[in-house]
C-alpha atoms as a PDB file:
ATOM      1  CA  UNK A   1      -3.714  -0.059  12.388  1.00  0.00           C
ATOM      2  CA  UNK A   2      -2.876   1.308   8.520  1.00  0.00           C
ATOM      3  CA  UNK A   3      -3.979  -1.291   6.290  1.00  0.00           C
ATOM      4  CA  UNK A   4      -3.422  -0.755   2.588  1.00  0.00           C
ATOM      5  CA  UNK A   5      -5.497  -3.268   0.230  1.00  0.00           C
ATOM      6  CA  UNK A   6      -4.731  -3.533  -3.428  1.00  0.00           C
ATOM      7  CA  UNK A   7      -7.186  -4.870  -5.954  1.00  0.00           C
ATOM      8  CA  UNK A   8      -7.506  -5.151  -9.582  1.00  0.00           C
ATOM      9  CA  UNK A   9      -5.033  -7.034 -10.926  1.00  0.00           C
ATOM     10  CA  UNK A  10      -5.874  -9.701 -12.881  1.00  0.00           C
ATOM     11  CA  UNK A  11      -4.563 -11.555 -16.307  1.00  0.00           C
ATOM     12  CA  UNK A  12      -4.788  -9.463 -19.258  1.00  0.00           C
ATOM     13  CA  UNK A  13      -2.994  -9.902 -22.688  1.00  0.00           C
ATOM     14  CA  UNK A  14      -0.880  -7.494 -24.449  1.00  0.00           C
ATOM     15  CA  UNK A  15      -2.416  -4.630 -25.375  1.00  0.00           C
ATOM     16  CA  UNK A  16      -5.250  -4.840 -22.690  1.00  0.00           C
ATOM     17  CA  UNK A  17      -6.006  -2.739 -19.783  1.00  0.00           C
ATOM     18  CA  UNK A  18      -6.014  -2.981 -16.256  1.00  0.00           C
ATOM     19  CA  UNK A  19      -7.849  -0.727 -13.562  1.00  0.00           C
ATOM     20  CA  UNK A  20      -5.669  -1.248 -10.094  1.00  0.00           C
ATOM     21  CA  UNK A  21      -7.517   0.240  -6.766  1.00  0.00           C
ATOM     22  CA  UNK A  22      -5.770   0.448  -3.105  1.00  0.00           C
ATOM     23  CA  UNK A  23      -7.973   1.457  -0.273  1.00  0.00           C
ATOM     24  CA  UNK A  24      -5.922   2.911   2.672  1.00  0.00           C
ATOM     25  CA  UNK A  25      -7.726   3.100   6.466  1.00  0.00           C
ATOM     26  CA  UNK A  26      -6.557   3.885   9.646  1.00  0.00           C
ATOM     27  CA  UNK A  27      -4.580   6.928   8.462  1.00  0.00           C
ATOM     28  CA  UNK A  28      -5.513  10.283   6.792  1.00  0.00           C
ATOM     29  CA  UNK A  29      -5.495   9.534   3.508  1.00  0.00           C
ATOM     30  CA  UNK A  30      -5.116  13.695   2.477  1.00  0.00           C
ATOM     31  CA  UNK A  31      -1.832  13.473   4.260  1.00  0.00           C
ATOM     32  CA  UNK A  32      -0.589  10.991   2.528  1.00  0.00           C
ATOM     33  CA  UNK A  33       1.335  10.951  -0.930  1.00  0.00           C
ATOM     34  CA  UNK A  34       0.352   7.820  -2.458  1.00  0.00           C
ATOM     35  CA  UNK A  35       2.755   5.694  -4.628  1.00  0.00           C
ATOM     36  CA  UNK A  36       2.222   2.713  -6.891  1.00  0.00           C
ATOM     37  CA  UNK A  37       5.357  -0.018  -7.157  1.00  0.00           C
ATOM     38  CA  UNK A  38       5.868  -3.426  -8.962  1.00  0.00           C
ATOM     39  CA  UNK A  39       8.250  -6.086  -8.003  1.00  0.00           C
ATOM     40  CA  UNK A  40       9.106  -9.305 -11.067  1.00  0.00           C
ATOM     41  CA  UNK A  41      10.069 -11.975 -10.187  1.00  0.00           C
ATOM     42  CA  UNK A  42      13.814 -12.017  -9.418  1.00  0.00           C
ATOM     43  CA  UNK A  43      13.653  -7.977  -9.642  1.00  0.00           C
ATOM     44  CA  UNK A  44      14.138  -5.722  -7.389  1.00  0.00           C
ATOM     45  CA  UNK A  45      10.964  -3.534  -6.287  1.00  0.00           C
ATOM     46  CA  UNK A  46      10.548  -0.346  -8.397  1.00  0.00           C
ATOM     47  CA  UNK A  47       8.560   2.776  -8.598  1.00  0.00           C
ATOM     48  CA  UNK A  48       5.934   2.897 -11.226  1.00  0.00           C
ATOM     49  CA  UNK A  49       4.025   6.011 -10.187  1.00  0.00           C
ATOM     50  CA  UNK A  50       2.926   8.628  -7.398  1.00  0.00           C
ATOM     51  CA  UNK A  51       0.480  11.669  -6.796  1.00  0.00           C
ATOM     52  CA  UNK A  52       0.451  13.801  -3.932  1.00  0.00           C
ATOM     53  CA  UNK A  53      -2.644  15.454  -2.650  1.00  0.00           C
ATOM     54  CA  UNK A  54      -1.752  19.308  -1.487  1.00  0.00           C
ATOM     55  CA  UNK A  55      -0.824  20.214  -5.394  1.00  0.00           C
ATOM     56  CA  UNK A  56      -1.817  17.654  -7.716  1.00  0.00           C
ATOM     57  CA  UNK A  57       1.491  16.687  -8.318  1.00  0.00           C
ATOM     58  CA  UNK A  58       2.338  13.225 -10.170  1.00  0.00           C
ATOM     59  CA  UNK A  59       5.461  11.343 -10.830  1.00  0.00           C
ATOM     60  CA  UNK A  60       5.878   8.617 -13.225  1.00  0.00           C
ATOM     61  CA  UNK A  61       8.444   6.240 -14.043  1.00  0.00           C
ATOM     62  CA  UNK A  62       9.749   6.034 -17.612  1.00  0.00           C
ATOM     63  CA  UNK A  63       8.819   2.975 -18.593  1.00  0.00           C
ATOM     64  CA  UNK A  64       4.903   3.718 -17.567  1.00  0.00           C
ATOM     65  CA  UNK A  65       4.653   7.558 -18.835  1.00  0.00           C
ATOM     66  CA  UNK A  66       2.117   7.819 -21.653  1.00  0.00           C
ATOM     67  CA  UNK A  67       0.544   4.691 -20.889  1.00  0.00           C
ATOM     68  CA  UNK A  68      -0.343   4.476 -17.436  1.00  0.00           C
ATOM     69  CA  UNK A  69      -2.260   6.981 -14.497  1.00  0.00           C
ATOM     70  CA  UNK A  70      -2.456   8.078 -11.019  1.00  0.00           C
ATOM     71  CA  UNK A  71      -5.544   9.162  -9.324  1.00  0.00           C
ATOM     72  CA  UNK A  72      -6.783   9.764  -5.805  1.00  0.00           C
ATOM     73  CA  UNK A  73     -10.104   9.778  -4.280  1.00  0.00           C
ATOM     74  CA  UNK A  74      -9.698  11.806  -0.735  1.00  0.00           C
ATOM     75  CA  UNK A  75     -13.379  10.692  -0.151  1.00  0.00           C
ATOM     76  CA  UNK A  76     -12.870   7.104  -1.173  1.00  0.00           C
ATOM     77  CA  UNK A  77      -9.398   7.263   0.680  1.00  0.00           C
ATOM     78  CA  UNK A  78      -8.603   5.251  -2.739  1.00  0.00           C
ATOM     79  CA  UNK A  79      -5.730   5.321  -5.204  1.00  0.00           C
ATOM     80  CA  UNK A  80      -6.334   3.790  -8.697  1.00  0.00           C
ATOM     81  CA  UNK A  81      -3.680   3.439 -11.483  1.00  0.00           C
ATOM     82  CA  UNK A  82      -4.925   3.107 -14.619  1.00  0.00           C
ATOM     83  CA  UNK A  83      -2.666   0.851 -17.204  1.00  0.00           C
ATOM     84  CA  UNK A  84      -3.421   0.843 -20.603  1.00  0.00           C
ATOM     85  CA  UNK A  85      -1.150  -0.491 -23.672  1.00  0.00           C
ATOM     86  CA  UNK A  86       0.163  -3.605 -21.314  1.00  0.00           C
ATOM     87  CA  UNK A  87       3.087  -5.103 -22.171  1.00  0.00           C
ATOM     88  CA  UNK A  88       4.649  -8.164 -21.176  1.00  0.00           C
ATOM     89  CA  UNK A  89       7.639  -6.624 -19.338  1.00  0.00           C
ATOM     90  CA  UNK A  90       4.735  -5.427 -16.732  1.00  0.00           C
ATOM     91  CA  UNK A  91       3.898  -8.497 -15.204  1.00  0.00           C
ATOM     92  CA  UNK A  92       4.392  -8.108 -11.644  1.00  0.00           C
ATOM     93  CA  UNK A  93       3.310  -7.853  -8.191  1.00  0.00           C
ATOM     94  CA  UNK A  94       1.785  -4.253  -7.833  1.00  0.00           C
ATOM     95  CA  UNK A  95       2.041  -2.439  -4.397  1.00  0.00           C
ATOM     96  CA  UNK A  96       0.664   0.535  -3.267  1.00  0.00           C
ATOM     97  CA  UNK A  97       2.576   2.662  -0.365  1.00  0.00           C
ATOM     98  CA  UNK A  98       1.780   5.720   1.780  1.00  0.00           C
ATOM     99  CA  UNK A  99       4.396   8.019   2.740  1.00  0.00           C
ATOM    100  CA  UNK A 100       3.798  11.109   5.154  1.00  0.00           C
ATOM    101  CA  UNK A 101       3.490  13.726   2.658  1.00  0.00           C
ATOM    102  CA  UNK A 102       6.483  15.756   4.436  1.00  0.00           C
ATOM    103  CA  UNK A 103       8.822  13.211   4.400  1.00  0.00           C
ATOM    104  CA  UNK A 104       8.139  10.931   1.519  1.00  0.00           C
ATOM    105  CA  UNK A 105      10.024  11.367  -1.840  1.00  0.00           C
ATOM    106  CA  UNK A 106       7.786  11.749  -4.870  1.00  0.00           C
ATOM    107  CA  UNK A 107       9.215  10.105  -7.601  1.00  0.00           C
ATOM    108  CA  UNK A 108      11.392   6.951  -5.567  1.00  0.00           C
ATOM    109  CA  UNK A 109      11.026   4.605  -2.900  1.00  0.00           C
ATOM    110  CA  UNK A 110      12.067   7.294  -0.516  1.00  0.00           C
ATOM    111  CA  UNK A 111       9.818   8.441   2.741  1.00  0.00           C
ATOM    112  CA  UNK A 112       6.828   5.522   2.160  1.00  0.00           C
ATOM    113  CA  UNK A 113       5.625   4.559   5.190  1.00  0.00           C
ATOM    114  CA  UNK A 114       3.195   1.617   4.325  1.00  0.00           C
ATOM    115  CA  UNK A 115       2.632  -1.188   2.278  1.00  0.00           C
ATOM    116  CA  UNK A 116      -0.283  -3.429   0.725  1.00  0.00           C
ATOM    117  CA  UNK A 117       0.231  -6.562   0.195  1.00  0.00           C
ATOM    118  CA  UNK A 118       0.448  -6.501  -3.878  1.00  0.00           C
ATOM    119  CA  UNK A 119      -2.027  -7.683  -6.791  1.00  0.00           C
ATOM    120  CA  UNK A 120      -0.467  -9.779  -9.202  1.00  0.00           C
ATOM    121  CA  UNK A 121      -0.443  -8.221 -12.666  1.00  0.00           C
ATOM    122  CA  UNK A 122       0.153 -10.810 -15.387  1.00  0.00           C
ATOM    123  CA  UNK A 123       0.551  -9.803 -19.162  1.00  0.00           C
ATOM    124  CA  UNK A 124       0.334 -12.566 -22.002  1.00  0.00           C
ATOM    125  CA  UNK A 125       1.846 -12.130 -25.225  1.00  0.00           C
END
């Protein structure tokens, strides 16, 4: 079956840096856009950032752009996001998702197919 695995997260204070991975099997990974989201607690879920495969495309939400980035690895069938300048607003579960490239929606919640499980992110102040 798809199994999405997130690792990375960690506790970090402000300022710091964070490397997140997510290692997708049992789907083809080049098919897939790949999409990063974070959940607070007592928020709703909500998109943080995406990249597609076929063009190289990104997406990032507002409150990320400058500060964090999206990568693939087709031969690692790994996505990383890379989050630098950490604020305390970030702490959260982080997910990755897969989404059919076809069908998903680069830039929302729109078209993912699958889900890890989350890696808690905390930022200290």
């Amino acid at each position: 079956q798809v199994q999405l695995v997130e690792s990375g997260g960690g506790l970090v204070q402000a300022g710091g840096s964070l490397r997140l991975s997510c290692t997708a099997s049992g789907l083809t990974f080049s098919s897939y856009t790949m999409g990063w989201f974070r959940q607070a607690p007592g928020k709703e879920r909500e998109f943080v950032a995406a990249i597609r495969w076929s063009v190289g495309t990104t997406s990032y939400a507002q409150f990320v752009k400058g500060r964090f980035t999206i990568s693939r690895d087709n031969a690692k069938n790994t996505v990383y996001l890379q989050m630098t300048s950490l604020k305390a607003e970030d702490t959260a579960v982080y997910y990755c998702a897969a989404g059919y490239w076809r069908t998903v929606s680069i830039g929302s919640a729109l078209g993912y197919d699958y889900w890890g499980q989350g890696t808690q992110v905390t930022v200290s102040s």
